[in-house]
PDB file of N, CA and C in Angstrom:
ATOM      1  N   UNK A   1       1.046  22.676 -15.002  1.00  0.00           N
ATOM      2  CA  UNK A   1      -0.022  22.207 -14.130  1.00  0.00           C
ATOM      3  C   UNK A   1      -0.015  23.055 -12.859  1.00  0.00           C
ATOM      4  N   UNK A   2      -0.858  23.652 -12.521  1.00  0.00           N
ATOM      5  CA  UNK A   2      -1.230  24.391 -10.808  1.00  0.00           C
ATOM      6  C   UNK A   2      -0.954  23.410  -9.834  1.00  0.00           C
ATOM      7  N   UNK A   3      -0.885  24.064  -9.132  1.00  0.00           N
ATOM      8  CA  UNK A   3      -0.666  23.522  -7.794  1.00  0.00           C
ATOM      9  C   UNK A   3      -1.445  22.665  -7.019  1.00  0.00           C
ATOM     10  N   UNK A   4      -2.963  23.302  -7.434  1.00  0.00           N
ATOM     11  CA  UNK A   4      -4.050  22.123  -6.958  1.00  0.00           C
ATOM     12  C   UNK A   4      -4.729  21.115  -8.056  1.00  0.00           C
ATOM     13  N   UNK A   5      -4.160  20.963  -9.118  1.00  0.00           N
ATOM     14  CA  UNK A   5      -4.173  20.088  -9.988  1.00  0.00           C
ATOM     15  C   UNK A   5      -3.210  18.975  -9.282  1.00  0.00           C
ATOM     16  N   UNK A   6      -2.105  19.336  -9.376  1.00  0.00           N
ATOM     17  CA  UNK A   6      -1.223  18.411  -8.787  1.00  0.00           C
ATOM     18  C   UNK A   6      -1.679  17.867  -7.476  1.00  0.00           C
ATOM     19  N   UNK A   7      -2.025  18.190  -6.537  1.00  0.00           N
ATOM     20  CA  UNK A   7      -2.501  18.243  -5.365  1.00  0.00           C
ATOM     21  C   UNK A   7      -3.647  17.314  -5.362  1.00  0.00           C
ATOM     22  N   UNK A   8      -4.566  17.538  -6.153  1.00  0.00           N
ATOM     23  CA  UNK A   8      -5.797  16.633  -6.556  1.00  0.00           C
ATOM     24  C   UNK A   8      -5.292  15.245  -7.366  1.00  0.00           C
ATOM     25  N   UNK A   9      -4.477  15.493  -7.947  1.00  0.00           N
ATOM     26  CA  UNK A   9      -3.697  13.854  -8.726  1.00  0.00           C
ATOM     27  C   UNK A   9      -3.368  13.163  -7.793  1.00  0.00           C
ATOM     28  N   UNK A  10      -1.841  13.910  -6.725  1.00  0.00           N
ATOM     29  CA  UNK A  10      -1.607  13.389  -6.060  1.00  0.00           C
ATOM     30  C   UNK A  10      -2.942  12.728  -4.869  1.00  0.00           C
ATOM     31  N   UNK A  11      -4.114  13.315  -4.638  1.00  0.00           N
ATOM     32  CA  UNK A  11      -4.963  12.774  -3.345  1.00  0.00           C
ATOM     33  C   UNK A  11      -5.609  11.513  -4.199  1.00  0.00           C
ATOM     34  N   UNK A  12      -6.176  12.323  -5.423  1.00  0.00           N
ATOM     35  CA  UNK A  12      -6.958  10.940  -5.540  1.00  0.00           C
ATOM     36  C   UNK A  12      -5.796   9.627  -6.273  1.00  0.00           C
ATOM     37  N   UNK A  13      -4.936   9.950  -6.704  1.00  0.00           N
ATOM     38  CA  UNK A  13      -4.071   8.822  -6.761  1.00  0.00           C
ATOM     39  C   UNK A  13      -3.644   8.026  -5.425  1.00  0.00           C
ATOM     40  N   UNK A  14      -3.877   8.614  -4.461  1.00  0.00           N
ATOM     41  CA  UNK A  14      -3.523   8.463  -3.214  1.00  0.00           C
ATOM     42  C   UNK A  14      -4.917   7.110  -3.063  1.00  0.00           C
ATOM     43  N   UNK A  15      -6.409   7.786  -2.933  1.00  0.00           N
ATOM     44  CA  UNK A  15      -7.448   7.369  -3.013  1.00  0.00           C
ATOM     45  C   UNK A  15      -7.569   5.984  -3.773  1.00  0.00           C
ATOM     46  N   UNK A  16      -6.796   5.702  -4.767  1.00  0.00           N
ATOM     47  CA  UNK A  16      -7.014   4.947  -5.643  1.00  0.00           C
ATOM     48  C   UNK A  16      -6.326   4.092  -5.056  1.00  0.00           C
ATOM     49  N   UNK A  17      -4.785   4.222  -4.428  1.00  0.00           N
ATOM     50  CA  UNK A  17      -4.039   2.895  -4.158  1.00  0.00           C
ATOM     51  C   UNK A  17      -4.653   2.580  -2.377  1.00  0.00           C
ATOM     52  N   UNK A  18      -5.759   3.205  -1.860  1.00  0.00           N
ATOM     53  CA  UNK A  18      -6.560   2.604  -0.357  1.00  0.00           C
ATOM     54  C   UNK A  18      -7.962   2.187  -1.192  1.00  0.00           C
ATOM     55  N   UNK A  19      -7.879   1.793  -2.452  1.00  0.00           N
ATOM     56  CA  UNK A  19      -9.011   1.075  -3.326  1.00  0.00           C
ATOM     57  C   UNK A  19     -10.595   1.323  -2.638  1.00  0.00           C
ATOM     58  N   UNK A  20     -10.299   3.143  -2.871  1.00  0.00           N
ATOM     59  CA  UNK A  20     -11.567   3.422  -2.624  1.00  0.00           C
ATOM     60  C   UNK A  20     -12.872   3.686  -3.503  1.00  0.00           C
ATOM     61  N   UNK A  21     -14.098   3.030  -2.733  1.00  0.00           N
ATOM     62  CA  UNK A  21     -14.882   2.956  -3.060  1.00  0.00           C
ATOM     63  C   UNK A  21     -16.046   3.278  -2.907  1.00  0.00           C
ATOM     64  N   UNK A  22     -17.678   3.887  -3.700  1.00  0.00           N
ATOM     65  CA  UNK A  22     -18.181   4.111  -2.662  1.00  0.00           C
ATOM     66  C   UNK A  22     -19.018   3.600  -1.632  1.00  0.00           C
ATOM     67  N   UNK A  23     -19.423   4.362  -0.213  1.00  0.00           N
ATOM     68  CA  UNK A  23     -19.561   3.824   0.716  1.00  0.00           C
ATOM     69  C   UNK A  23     -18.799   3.583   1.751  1.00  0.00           C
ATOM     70  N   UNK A  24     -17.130   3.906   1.233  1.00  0.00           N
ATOM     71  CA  UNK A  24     -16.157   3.562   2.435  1.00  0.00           C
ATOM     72  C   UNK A  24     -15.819   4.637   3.075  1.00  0.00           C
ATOM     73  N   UNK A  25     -15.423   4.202   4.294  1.00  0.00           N
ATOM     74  CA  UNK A  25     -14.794   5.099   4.647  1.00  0.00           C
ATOM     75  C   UNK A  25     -13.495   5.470   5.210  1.00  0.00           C
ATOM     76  N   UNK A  26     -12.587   6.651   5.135  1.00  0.00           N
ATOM     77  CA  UNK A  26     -11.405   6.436   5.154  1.00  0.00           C
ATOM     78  C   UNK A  26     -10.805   7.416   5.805  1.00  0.00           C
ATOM     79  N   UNK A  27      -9.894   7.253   7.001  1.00  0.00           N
ATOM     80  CA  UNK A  27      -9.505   8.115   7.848  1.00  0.00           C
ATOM     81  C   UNK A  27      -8.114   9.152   6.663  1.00  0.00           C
ATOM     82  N   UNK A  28      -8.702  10.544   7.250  1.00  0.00           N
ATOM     83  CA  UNK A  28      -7.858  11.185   6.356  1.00  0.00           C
ATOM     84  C   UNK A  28      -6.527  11.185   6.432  1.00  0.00           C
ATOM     85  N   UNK A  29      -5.983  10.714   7.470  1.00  0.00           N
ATOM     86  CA  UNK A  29      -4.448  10.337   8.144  1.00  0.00           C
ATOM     87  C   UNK A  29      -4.050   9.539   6.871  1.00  0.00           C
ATOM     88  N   UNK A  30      -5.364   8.772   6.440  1.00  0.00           N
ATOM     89  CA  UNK A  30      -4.187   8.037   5.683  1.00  0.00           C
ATOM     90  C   UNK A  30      -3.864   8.283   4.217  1.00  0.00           C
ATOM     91  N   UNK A  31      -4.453   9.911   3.945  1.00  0.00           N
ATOM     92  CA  UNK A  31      -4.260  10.457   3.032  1.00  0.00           C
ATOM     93  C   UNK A  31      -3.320  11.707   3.083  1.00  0.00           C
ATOM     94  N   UNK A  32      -3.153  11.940   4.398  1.00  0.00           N
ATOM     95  CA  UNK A  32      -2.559  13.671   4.579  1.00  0.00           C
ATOM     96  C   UNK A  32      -1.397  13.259   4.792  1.00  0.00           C
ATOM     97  N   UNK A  33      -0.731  12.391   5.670  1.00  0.00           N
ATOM     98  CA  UNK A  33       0.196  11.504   6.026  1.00  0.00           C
ATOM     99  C   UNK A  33       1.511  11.784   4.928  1.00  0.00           C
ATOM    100  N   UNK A  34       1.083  10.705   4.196  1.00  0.00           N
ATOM    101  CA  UNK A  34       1.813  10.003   2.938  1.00  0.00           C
ATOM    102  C   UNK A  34       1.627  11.874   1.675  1.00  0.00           C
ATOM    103  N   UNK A  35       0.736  12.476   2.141  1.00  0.00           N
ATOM    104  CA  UNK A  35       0.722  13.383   0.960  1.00  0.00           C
ATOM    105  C   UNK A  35       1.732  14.942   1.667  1.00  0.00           C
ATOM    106  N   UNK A  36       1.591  15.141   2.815  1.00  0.00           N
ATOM    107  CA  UNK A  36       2.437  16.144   3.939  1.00  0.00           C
ATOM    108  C   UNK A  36       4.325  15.173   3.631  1.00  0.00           C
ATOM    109  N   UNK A  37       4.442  14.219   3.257  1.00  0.00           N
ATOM    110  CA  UNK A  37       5.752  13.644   3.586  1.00  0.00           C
ATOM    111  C   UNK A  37       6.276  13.896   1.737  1.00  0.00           C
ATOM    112  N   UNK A  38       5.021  14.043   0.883  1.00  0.00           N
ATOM    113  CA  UNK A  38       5.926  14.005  -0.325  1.00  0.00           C
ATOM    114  C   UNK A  38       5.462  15.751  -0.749  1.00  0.00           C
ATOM    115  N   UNK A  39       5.547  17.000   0.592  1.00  0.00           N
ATOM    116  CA  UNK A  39       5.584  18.107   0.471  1.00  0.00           C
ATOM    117  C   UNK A  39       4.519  18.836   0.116  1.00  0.00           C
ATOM    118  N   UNK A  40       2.938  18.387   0.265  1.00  0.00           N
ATOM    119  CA  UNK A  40       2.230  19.242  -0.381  1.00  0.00           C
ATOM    120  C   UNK A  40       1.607  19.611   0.862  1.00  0.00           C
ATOM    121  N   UNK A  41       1.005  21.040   0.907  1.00  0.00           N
ATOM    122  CA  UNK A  41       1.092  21.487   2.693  1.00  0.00           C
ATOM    123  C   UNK A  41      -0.275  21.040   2.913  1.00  0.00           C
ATOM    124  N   UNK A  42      -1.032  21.133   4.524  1.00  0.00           N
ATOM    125  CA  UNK A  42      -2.559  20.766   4.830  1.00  0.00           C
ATOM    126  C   UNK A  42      -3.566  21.522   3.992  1.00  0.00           C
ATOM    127  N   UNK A  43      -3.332  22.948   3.622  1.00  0.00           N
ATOM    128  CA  UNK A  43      -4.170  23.918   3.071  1.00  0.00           C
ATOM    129  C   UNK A  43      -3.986  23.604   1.919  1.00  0.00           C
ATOM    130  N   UNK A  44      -3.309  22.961   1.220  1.00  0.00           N
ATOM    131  CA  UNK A  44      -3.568  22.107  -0.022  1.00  0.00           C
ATOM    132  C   UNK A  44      -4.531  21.009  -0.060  1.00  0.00           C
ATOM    133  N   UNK A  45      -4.094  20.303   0.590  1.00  0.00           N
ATOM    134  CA  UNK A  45      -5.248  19.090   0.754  1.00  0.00           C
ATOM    135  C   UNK A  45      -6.652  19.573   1.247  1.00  0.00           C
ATOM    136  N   UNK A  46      -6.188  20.123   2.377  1.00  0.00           N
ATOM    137  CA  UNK A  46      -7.872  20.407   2.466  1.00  0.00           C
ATOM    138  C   UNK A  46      -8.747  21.116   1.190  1.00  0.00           C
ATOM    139  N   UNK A  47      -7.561  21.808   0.578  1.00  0.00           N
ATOM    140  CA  UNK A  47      -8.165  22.984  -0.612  1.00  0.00           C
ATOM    141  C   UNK A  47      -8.981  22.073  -1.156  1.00  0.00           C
ATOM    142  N   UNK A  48      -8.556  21.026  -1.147  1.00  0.00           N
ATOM    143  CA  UNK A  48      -8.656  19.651  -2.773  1.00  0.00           C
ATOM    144  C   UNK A  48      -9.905  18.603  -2.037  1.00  0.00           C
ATOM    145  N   UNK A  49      -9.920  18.592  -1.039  1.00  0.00           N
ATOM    146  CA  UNK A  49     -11.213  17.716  -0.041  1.00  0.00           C
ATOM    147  C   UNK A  49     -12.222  18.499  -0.384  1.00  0.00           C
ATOM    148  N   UNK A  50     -12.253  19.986  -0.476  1.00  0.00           N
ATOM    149  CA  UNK A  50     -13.551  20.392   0.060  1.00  0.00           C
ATOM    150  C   UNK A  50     -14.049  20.619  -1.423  1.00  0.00           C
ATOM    151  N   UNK A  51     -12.846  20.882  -2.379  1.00  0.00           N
ATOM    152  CA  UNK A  51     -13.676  20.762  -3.508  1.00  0.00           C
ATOM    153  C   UNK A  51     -14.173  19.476  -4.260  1.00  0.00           C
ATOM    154  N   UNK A  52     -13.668  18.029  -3.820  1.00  0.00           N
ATOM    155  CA  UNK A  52     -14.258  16.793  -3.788  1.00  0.00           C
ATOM    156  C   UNK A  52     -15.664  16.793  -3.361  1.00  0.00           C
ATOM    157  N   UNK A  53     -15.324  17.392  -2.153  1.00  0.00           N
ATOM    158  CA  UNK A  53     -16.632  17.063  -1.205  1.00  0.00           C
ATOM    159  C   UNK A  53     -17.935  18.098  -2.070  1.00  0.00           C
ATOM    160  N   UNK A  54     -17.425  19.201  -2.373  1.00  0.00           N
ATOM    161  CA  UNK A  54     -18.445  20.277  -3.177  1.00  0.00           C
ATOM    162  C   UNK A  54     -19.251  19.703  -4.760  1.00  0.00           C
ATOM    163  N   UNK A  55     -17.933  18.093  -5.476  1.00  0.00           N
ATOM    164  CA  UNK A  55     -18.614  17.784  -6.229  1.00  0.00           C
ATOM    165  C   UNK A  55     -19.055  16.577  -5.898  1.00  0.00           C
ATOM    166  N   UNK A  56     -19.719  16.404  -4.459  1.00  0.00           N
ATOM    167  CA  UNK A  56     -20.056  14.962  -4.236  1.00  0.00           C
ATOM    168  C   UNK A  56     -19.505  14.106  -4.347  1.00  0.00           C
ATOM    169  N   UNK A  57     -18.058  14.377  -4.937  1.00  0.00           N
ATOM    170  CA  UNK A  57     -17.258  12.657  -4.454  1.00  0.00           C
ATOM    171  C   UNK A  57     -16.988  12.002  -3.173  1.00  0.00           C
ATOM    172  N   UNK A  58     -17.020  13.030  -2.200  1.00  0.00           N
ATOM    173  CA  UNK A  58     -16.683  12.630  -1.105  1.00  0.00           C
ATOM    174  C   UNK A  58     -17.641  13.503   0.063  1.00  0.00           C
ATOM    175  N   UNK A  59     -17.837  12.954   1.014  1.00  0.00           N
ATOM    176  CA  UNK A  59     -18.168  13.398   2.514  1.00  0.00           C
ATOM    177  C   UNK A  59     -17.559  13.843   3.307  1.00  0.00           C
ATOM    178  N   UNK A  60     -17.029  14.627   4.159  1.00  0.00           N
ATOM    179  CA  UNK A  60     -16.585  14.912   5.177  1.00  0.00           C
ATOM    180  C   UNK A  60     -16.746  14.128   6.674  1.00  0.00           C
ATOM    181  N   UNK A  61     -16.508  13.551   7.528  1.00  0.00           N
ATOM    182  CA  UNK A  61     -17.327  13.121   8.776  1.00  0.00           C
ATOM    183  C   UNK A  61     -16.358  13.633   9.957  1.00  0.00           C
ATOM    184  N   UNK A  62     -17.084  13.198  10.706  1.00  0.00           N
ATOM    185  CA  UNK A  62     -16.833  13.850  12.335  1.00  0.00           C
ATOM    186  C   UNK A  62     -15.261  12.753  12.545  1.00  0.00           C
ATOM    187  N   UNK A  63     -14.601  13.204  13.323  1.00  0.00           N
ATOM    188  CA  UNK A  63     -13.254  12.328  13.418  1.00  0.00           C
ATOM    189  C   UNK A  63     -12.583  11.766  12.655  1.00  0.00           C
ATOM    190  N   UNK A  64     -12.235  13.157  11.550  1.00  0.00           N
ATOM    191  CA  UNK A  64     -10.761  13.035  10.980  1.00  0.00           C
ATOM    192  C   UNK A  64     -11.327  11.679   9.469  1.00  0.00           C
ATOM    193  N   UNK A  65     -12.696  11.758   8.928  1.00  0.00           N
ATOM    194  CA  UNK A  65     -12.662  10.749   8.207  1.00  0.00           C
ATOM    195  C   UNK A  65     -13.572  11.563   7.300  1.00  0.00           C
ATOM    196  N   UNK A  66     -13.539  10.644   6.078  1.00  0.00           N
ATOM    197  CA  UNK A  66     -13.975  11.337   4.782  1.00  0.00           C
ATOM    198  C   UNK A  66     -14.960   9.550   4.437  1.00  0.00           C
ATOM    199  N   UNK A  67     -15.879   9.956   3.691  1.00  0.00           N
ATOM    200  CA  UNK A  67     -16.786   8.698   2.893  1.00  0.00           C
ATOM    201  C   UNK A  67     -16.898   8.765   1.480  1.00  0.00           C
ATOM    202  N   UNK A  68     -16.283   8.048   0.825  1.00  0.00           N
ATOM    203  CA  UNK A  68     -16.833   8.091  -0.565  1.00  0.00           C
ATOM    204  C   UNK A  68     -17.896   8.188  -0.645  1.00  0.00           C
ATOM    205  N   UNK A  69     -18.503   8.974  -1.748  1.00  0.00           N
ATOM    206  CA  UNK A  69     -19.962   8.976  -2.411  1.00  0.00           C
ATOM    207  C   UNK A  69     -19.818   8.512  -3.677  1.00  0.00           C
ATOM    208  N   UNK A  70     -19.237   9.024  -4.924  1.00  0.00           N
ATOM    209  CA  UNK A  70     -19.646   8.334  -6.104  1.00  0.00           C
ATOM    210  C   UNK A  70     -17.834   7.395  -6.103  1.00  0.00           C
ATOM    211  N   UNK A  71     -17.897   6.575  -7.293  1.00  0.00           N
ATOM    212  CA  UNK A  71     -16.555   6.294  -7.423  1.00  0.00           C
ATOM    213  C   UNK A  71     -15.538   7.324  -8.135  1.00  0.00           C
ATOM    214  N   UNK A  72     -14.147   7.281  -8.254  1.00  0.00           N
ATOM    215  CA  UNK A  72     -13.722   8.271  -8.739  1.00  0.00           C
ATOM    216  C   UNK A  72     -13.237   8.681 -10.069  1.00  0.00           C
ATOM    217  N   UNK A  73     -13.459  10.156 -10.239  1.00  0.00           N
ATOM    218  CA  UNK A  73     -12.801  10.504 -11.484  1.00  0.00           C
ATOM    219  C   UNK A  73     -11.999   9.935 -12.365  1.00  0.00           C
ATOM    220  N   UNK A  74     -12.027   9.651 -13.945  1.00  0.00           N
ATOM    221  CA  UNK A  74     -11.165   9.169 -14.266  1.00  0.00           C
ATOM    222  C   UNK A  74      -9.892   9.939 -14.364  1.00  0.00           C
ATOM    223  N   UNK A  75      -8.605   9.599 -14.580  1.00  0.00           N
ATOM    224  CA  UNK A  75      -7.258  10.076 -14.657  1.00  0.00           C
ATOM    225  C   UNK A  75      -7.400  11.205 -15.175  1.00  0.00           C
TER     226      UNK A  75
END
């Protein structure tokens, strides 16, 4: 498995246990946090946000927060 495979399991598994949904919204702290402590670096995550965000799962917003758009990928 690559690196941003893993990286993407780990976020949206992350995503899944802050029972996100769409419409919400969710400060990325509380995804980078918990994902920076079990070693995967910011330029990972962000790698893995923007390609969320590129397939419409997610939004970007102003102050550190992201919005669901559709619900998520299955496993």
């Amino acid at each position: 498995m690559s690196r941003f495979n893993e990286t993407e399991t780990a976020l949206i598994e992350r995503l899944r246990a802050l029972k996100a949904l769409p419409d919400m919204s969710i400060n990325v702290f509380d995804i980078g946090v918990p994902l920076t402590a079990a070693e995967f670096t910011q330029d990972e995550i962000v790698e893995v946000l923007y390609a969320l965000e590129q397939d419409k799962i997610i939004t970007l917003l102003p102050g550190n927060r992201l919005l669901m758009l559709k619900e998520l990928p299955d496993g």
